[in-house]
C-alpha atoms as a PDB file:
ATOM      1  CA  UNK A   1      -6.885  -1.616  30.855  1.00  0.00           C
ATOM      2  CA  UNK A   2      -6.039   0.033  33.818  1.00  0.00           C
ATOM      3  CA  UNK A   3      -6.359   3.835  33.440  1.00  0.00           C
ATOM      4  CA  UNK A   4      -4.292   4.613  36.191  1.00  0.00           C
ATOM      5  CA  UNK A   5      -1.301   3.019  35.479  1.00  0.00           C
ATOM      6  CA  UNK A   6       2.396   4.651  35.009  1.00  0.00           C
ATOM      7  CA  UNK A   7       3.704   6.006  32.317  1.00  0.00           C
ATOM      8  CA  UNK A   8       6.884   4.735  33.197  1.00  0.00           C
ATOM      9  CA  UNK A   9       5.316   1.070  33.368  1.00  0.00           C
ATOM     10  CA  UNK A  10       4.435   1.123  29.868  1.00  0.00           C
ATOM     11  CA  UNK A  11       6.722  -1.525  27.805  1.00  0.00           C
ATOM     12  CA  UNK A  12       6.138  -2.309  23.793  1.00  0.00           C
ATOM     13  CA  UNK A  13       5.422  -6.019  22.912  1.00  0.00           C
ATOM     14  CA  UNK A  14       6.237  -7.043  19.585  1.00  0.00           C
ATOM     15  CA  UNK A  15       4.319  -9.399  17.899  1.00  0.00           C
ATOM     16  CA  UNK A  16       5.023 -10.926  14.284  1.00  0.00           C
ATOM     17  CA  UNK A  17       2.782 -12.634  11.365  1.00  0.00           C
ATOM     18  CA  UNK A  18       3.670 -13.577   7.652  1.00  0.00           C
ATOM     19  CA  UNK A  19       0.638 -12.841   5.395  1.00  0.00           C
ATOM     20  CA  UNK A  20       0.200 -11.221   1.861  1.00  0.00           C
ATOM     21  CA  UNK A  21       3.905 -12.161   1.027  1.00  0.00           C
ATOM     22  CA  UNK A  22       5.643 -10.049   3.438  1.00  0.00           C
ATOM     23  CA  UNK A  23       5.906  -9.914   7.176  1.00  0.00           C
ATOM     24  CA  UNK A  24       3.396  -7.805   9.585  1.00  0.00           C
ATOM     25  CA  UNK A  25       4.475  -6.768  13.250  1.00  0.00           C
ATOM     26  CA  UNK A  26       1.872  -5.240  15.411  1.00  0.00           C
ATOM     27  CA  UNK A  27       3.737  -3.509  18.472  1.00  0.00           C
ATOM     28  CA  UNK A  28       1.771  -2.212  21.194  1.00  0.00           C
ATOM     29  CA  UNK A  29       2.764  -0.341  24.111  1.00  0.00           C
ATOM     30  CA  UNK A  30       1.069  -1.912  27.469  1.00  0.00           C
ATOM     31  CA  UNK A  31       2.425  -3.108  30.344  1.00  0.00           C
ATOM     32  CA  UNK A  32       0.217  -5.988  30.162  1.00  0.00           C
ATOM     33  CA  UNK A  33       1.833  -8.567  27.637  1.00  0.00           C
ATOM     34  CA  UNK A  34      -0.986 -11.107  27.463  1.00  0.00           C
ATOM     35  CA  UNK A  35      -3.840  -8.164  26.770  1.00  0.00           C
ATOM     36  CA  UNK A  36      -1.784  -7.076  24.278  1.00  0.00           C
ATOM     37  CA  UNK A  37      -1.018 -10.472  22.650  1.00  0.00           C
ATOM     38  CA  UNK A  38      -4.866 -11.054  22.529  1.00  0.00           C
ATOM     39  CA  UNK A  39      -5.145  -7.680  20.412  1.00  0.00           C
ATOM     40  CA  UNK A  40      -2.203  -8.839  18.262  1.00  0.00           C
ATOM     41  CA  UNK A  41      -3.818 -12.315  17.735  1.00  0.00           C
ATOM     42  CA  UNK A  42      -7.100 -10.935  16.878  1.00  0.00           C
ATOM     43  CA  UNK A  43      -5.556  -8.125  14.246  1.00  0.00           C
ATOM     44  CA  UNK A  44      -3.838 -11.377  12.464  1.00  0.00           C
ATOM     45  CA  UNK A  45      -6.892 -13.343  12.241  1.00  0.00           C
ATOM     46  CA  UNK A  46      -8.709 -10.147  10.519  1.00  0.00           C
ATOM     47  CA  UNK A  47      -5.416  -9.618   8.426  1.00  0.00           C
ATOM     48  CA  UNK A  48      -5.438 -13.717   6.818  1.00  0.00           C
ATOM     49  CA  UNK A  49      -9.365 -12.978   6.784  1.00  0.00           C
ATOM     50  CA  UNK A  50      -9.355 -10.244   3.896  1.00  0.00           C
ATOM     51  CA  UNK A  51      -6.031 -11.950   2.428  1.00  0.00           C
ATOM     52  CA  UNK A  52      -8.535 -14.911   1.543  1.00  0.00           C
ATOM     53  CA  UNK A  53     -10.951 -12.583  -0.142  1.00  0.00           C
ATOM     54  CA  UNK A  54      -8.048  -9.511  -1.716  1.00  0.00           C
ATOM     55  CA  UNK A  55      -5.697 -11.734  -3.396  1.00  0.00           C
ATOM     56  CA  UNK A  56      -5.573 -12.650  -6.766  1.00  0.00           C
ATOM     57  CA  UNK A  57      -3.758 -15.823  -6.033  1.00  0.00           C
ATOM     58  CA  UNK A  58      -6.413 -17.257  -4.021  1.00  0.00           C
ATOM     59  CA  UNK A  59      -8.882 -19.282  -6.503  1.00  0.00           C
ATOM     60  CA  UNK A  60     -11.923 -18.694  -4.477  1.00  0.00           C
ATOM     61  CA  UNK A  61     -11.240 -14.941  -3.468  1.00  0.00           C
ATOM     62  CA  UNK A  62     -13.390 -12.129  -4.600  1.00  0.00           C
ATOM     63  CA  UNK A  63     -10.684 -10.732  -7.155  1.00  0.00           C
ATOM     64  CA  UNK A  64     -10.160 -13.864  -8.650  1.00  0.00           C
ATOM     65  CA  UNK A  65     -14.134 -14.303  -8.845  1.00  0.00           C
ATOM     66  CA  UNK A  66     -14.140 -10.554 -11.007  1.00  0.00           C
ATOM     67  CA  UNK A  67     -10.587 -12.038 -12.816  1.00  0.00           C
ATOM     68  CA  UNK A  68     -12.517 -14.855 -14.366  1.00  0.00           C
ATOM     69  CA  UNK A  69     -16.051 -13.230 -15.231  1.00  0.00           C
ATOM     70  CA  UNK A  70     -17.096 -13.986 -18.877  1.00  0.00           C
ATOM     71  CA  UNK A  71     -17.502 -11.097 -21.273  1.00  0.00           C
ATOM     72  CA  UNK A  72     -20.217  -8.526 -19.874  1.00  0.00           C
ATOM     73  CA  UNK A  73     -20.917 -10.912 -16.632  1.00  0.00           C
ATOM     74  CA  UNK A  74     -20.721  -9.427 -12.878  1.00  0.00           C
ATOM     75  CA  UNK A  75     -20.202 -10.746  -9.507  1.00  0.00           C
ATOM     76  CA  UNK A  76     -21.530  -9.613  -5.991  1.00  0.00           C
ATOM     77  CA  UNK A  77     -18.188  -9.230  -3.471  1.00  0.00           C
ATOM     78  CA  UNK A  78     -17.619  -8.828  -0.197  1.00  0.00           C
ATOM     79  CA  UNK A  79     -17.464  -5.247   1.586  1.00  0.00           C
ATOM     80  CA  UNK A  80     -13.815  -5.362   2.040  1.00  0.00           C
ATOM     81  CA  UNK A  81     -13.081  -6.259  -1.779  1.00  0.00           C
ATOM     82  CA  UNK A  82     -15.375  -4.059  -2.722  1.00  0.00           C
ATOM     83  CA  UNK A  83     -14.482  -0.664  -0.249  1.00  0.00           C
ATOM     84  CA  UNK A  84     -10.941  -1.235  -1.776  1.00  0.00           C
ATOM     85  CA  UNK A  85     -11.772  -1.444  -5.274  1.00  0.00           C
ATOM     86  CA  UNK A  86     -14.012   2.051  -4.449  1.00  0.00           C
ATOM     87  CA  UNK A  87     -10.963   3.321  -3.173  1.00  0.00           C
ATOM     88  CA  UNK A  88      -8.853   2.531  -5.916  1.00  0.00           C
ATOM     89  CA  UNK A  89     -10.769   4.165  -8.456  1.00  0.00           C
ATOM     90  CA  UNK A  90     -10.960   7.260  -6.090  1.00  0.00           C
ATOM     91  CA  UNK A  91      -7.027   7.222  -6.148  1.00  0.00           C
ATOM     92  CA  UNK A  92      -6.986   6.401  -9.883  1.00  0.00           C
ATOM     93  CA  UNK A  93      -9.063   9.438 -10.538  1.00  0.00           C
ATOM     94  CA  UNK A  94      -7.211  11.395  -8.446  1.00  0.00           C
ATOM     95  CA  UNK A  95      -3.656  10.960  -9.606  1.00  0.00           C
ATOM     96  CA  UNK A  96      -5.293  10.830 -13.572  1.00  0.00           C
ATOM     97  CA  UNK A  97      -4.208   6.739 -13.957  1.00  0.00           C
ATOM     98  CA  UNK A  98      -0.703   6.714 -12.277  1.00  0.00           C
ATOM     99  CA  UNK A  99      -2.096   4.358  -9.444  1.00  0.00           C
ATOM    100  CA  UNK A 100      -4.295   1.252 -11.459  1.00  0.00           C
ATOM    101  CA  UNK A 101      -5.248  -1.932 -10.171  1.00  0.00           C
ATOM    102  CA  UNK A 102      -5.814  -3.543 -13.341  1.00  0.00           C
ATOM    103  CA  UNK A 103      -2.730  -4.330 -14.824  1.00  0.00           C
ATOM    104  CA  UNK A 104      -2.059  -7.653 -14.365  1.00  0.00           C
ATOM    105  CA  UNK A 105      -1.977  -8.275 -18.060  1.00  0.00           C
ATOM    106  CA  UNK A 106       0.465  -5.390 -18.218  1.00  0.00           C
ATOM    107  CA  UNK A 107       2.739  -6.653 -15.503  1.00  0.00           C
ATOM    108  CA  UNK A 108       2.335 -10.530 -17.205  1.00  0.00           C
ATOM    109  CA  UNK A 109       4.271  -8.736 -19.865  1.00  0.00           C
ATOM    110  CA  UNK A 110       7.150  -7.147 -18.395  1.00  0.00           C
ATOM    111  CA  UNK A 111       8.032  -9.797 -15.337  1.00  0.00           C
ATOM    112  CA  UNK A 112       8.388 -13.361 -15.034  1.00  0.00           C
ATOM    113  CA  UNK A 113       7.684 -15.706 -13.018  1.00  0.00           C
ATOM    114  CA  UNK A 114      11.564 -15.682 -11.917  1.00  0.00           C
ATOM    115  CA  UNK A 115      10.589 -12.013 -11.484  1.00  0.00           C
ATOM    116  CA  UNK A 116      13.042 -11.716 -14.172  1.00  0.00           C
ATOM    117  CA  UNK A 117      12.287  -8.172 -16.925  1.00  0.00           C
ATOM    118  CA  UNK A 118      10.817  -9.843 -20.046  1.00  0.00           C
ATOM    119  CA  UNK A 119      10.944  -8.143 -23.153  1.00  0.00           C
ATOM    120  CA  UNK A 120       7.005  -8.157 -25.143  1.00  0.00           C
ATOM    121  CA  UNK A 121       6.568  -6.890 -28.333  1.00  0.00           C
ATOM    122  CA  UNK A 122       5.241  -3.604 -28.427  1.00  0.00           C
ATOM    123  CA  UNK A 123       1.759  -5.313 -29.765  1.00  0.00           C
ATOM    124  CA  UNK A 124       1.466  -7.398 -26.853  1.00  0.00           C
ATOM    125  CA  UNK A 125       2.073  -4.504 -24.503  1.00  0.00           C
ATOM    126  CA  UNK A 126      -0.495  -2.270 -26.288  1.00  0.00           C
ATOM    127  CA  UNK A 127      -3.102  -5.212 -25.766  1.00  0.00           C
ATOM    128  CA  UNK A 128      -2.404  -5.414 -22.253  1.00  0.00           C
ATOM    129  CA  UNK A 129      -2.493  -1.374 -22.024  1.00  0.00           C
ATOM    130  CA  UNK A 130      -5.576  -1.565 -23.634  1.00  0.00           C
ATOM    131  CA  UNK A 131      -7.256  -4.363 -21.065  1.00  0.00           C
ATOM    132  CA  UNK A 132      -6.041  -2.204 -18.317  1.00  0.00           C
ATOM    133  CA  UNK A 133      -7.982   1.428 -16.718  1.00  0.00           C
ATOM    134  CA  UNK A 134     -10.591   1.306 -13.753  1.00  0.00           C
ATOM    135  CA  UNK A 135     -12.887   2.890 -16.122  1.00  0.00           C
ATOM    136  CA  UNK A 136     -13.544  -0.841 -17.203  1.00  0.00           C
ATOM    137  CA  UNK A 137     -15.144  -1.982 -14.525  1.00  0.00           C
ATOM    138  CA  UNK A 138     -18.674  -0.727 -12.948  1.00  0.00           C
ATOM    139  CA  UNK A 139     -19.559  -1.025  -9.473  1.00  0.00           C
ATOM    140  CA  UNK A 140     -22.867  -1.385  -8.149  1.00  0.00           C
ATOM    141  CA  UNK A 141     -22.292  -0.278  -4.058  1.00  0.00           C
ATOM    142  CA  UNK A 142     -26.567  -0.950  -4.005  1.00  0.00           C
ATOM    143  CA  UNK A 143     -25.544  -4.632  -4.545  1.00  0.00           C
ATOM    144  CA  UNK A 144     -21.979  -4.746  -3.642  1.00  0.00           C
ATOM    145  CA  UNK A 145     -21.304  -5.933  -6.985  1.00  0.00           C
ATOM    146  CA  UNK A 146     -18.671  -5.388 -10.392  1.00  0.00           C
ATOM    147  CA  UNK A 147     -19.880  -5.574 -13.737  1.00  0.00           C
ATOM    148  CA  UNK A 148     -17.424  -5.784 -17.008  1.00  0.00           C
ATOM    149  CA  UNK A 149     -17.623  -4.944 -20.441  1.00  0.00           C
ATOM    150  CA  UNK A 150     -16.637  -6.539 -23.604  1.00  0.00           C
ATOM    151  CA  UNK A 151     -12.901  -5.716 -22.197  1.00  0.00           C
ATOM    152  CA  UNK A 152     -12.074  -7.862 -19.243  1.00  0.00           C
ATOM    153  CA  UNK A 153      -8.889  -6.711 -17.102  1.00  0.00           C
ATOM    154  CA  UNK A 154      -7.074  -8.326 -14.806  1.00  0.00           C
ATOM    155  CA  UNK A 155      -6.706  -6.719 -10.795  1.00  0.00           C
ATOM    156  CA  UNK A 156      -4.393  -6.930  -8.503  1.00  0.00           C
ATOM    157  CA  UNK A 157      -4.875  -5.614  -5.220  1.00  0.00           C
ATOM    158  CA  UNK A 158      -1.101  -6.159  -4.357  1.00  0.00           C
ATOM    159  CA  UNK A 159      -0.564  -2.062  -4.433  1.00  0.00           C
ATOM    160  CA  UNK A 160      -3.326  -1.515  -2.138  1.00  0.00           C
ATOM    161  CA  UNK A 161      -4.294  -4.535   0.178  1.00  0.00           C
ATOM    162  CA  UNK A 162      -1.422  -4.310   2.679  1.00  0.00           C
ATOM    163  CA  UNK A 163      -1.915  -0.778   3.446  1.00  0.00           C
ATOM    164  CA  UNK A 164      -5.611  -1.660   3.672  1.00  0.00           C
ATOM    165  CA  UNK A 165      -5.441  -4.598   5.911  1.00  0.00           C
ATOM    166  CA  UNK A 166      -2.913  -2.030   8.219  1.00  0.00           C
ATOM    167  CA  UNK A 167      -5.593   0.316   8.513  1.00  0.00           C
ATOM    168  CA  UNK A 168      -8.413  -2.642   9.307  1.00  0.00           C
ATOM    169  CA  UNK A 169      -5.420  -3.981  12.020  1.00  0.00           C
ATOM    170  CA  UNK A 170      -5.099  -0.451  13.618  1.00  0.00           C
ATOM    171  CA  UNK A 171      -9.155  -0.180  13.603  1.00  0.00           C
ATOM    172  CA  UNK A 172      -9.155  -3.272  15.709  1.00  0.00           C
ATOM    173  CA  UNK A 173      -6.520  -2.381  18.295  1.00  0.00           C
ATOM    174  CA  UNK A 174      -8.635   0.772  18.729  1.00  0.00           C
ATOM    175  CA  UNK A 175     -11.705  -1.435  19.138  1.00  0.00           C
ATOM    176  CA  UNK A 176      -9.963  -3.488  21.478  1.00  0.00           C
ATOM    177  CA  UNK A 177      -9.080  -0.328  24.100  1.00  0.00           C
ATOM    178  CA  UNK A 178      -5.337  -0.404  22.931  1.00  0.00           C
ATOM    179  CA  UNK A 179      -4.117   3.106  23.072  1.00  0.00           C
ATOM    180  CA  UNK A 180      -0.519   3.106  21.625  1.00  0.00           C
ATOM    181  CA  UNK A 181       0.473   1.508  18.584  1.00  0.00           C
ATOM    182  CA  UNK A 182       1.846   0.771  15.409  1.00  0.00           C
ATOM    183  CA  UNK A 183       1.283  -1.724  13.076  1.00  0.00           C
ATOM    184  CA  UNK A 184       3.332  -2.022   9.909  1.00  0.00           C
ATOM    185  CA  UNK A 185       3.433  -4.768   7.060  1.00  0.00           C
ATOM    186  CA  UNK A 186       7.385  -5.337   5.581  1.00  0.00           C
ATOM    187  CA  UNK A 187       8.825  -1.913   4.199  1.00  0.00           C
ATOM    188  CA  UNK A 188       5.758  -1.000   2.621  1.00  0.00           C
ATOM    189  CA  UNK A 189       3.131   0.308   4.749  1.00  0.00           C
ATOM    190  CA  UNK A 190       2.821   1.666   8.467  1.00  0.00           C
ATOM    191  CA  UNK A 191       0.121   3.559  10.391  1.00  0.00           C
ATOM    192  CA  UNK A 192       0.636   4.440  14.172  1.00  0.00           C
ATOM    193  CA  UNK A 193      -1.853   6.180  16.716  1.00  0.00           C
ATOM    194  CA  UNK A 194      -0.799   7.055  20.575  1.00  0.00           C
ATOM    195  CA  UNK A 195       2.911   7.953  22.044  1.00  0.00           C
ATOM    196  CA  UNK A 196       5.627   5.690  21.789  1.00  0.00           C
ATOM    197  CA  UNK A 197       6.552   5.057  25.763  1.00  0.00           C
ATOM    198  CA  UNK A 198      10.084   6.527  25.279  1.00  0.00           C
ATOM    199  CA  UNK A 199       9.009   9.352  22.913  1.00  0.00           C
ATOM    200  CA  UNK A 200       6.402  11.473  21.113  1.00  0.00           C
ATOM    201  CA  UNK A 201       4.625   9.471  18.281  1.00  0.00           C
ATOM    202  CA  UNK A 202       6.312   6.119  16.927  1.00  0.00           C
ATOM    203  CA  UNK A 203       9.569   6.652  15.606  1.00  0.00           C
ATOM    204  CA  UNK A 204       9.891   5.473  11.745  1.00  0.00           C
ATOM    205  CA  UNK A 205      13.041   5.087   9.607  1.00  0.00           C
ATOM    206  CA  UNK A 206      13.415   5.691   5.576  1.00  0.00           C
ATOM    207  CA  UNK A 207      16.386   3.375   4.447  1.00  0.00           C
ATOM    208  CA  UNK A 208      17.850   3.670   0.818  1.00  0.00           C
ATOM    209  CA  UNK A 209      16.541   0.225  -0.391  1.00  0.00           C
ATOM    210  CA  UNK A 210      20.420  -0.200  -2.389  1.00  0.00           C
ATOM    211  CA  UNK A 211      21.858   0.263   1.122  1.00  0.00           C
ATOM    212  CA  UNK A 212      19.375  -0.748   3.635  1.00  0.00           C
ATOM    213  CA  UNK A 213      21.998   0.898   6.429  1.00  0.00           C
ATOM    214  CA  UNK A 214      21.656   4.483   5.298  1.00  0.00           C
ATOM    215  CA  UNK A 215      18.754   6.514   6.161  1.00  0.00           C
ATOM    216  CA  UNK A 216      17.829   8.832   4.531  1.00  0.00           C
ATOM    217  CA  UNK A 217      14.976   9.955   6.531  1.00  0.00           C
ATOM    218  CA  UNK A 218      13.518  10.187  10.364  1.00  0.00           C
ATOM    219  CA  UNK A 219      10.091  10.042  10.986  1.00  0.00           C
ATOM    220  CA  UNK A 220       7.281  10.103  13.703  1.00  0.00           C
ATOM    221  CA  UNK A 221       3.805   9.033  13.224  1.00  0.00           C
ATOM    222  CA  UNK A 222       1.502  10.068  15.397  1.00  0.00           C
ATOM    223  CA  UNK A 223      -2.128   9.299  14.372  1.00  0.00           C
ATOM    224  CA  UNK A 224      -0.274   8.874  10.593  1.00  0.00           C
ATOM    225  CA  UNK A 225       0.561   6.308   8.208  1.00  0.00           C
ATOM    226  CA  UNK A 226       3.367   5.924   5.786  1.00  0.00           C
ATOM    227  CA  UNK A 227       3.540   4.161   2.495  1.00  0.00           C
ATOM    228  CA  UNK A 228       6.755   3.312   0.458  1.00  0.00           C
ATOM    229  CA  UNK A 229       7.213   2.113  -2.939  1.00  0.00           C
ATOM    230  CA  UNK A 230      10.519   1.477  -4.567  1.00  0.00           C
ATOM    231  CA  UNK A 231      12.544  -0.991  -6.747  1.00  0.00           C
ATOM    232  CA  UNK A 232      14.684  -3.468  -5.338  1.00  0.00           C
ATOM    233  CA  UNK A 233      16.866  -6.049  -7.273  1.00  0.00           C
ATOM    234  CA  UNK A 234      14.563  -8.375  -8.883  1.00  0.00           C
ATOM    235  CA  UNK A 235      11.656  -6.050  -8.937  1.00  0.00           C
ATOM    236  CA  UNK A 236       9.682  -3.451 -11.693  1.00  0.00           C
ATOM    237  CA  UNK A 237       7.110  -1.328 -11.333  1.00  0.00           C
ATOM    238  CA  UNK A 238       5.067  -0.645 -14.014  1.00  0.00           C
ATOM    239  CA  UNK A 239       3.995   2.835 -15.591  1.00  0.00           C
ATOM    240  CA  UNK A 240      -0.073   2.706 -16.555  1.00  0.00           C
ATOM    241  CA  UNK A 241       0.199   5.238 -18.587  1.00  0.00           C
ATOM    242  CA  UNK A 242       2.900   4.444 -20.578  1.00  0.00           C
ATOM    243  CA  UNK A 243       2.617   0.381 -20.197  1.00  0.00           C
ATOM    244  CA  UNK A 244       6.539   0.389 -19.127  1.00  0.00           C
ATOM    245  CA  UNK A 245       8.522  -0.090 -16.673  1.00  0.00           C
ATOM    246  CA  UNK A 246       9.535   2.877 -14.155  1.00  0.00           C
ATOM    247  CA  UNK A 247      13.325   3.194 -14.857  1.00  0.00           C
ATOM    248  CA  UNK A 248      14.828   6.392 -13.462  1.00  0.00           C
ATOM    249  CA  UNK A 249      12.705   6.444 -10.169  1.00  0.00           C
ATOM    250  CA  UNK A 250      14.024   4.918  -7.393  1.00  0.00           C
ATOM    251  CA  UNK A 251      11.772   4.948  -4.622  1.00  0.00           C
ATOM    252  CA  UNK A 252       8.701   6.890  -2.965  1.00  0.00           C
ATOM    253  CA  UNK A 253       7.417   7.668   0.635  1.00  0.00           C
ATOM    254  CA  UNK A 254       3.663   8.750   1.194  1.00  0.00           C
ATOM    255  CA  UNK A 255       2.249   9.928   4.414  1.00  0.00           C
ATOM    256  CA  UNK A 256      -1.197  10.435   5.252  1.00  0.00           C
ATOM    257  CA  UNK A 257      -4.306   9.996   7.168  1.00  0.00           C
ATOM    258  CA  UNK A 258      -4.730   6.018   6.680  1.00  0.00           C
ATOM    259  CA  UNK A 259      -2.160   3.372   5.327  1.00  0.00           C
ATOM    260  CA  UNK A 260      -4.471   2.661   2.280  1.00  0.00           C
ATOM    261  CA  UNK A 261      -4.039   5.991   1.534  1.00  0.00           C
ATOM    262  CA  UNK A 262      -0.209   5.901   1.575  1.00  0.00           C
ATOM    263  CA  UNK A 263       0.457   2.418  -0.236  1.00  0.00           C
ATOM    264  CA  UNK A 264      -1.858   3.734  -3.065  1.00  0.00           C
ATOM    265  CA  UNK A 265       0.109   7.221  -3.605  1.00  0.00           C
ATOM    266  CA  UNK A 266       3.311   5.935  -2.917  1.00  0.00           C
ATOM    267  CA  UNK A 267       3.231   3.447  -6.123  1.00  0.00           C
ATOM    268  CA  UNK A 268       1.524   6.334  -7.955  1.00  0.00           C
ATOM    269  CA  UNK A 269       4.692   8.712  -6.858  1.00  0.00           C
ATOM    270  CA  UNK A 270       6.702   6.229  -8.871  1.00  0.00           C
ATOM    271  CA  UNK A 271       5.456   7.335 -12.021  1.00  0.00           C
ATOM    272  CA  UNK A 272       4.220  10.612 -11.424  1.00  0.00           C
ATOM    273  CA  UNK A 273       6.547  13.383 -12.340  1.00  0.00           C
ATOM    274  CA  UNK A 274       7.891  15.699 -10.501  1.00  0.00           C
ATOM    275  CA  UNK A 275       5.259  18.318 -11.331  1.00  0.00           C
ATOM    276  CA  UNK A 276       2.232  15.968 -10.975  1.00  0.00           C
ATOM    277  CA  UNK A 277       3.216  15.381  -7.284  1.00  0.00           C
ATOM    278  CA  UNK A 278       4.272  18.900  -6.597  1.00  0.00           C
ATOM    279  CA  UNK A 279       0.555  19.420  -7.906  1.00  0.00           C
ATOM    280  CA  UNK A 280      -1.337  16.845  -6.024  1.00  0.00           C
ATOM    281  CA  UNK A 281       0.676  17.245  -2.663  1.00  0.00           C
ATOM    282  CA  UNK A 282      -0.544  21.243  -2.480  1.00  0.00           C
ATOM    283  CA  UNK A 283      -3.668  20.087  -2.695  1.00  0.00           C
ATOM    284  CA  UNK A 284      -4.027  17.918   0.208  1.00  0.00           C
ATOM    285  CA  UNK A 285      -2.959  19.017   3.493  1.00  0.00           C
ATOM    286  CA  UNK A 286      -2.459  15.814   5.287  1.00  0.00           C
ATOM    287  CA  UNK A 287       0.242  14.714   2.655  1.00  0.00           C
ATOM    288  CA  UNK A 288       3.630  14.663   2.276  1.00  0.00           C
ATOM    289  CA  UNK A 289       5.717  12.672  -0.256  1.00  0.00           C
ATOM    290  CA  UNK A 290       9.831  11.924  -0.362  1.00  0.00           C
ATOM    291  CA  UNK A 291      11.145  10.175  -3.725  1.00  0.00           C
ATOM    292  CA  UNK A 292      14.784   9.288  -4.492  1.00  0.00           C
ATOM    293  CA  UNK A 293      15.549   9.675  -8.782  1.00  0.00           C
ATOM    294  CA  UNK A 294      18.833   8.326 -10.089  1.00  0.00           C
ATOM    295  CA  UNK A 295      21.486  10.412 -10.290  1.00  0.00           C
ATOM    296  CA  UNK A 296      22.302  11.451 -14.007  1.00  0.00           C
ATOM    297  CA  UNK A 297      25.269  10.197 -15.942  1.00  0.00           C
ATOM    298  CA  UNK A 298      26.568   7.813 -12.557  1.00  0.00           C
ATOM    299  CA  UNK A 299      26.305  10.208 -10.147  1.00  0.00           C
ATOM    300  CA  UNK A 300      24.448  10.399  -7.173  1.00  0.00           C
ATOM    301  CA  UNK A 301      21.076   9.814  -6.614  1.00  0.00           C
ATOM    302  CA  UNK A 302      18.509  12.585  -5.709  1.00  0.00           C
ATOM    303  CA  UNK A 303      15.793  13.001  -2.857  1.00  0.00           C
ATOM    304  CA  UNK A 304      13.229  15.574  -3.410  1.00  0.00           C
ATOM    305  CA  UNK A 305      10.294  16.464  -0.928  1.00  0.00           C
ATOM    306  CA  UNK A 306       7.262  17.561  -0.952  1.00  0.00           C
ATOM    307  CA  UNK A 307       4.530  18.949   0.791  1.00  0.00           C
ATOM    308  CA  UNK A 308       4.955  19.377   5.318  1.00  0.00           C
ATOM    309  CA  UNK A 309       8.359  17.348   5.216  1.00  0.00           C
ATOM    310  CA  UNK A 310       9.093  14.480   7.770  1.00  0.00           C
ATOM    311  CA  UNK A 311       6.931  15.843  10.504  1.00  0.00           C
ATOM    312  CA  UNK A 312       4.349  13.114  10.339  1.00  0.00           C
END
């Protein structure tokens, strides 16, 4: 990296990977394209790295290892698998079981493998409820390993891991000497550090996900990451707390200090109510939250904000 070079030099290369069902771009602003290819390369190899050892459809990852323990067995994990599932219980805690990682039985329930809305009895979806809730599993962090109980849940990192592996991608680039950029995974999480060459920060759009052509919000990140939740056609988000599926909430925008951060909130905004996020938002600083309800009766739908607005 040359220190001295111009400003007015500086170009962004793109670079693209599919991984953890959606698409990741890395862009980096360099003049040199094959430096910043090597950067790009290496954040992919780390991204299909903890894909092999986050997802649940992976037979020998380390979620699928805790999704088939016997009754009262445990498993030692990997530091990735396990940071994230310390991390979701933090966020689990914190937003009093709107964001939960366990509720794959809950979500076998509702959606189909057509990703069509099923319709369970309301036993089946209180025995799902009932199998879901961090507070069944026990980590060890002496041992790097997760005990359960009598009641076995199912994870899935799928609200978590993308914003996760952003944060690990952005960590890399920084390793690497890159200086400027941002790194983003489909619509769902973002986290950018340095200038954009044309402006301050790294210009970020918030489209309505019924009409991808309208924003409905600017954004900059500048040492910030963004996380967005929402329902598109096909898809349902699940309430914990209730064991149903979110129905008047459209979609929700987190930004804060890491992309983990972000993804996590901004599926627990979907169920949260208006209050609770007021609430939360006050009392942290670094956050700021957007989320779009349905308009009542037909009419139009509704954005509310919270917290320092769009100045990421």
């Amino acid at each position: 990296m040359n220190e001295g070079r111009r400003e007015a030099d500086r170009v962004v290369h793109r670079f693209e990977h599919r991984a953890m069902a959606t698409m990741f771009e890395v862009m980096i602003a360099d003049e040199d394209r094959k430096f910043a290819e090597g950067a790009a390369l290496a954040t992919f190899q780390e991204i299909d790295r903890l894909e092999q050892e986050l997802s649940r459809f992976l037979p020998n990852s380390d979620i699928t290892r805790i999704n088939n323990l016997p009754a009262n067995g445990s498993v030692r994990i990997g530091l990735d698998a396990f940071h994230c599932l310390q991390l979701s219980t933090q966020y689990w805690r914190e937003t009093k079981g709107a964001f939960d990682v366990t509720l794959g039985l809950l979500v076998d329930c509702w959606v189909g493998k057509d990703k069509s809305l099923l319709h369970s009895s309301p036993s089946e979806v209180m025995q799902a409820r009932d199998r879901s809730g961090m507070n069944l599993l026990e980590l060890d962090e002496s041992t790097l390993s997760v005990r359960v109980h009598d009641v076995i849940p199912r994870i899935d990192l799928g609200a978590i891991g993308k914003g996760y592996a952003v944060d690990r991608a952005v960590d890399l680039l920084k390793e690497w000497g890159v200086t400027s950029a941002l790194v983003h995974a489909g619509a769902s999480s973002a986290c950018a550090f340095g200038d954009h060459p044309k402006c301050i920060g790294w210009p970020v759009t918030l489209s309505n996900l019924q009409n991808p052509s309208e924003v409905l919000e600017k954004v900059s990140l500048k040492a910030k990451a963004l996380g967005g939740s929402g329902i598109r056609k096909g898809q349902h988000i699940i309430d914990p707390r209730s064991g149903h599926p979110v129905k008047t909430r459209r979609a929700a925008w987190v930004s804060s200090e890491s992309a983990t951060k972000s993804d996590a909130l901004s599926t627990a905004c979907m169920v949260l109510t208006v209050e609770e996020i007021e609430t939360y938002v006050a009392s942290q600083p670094d956050v700021w939250a957007m989320i779009i309800e349905e308009g009542r009766r037909g009419g139009s739908d509704i954005a509310l904000r919270f917290g320092a607005g769009s100045s990421a």
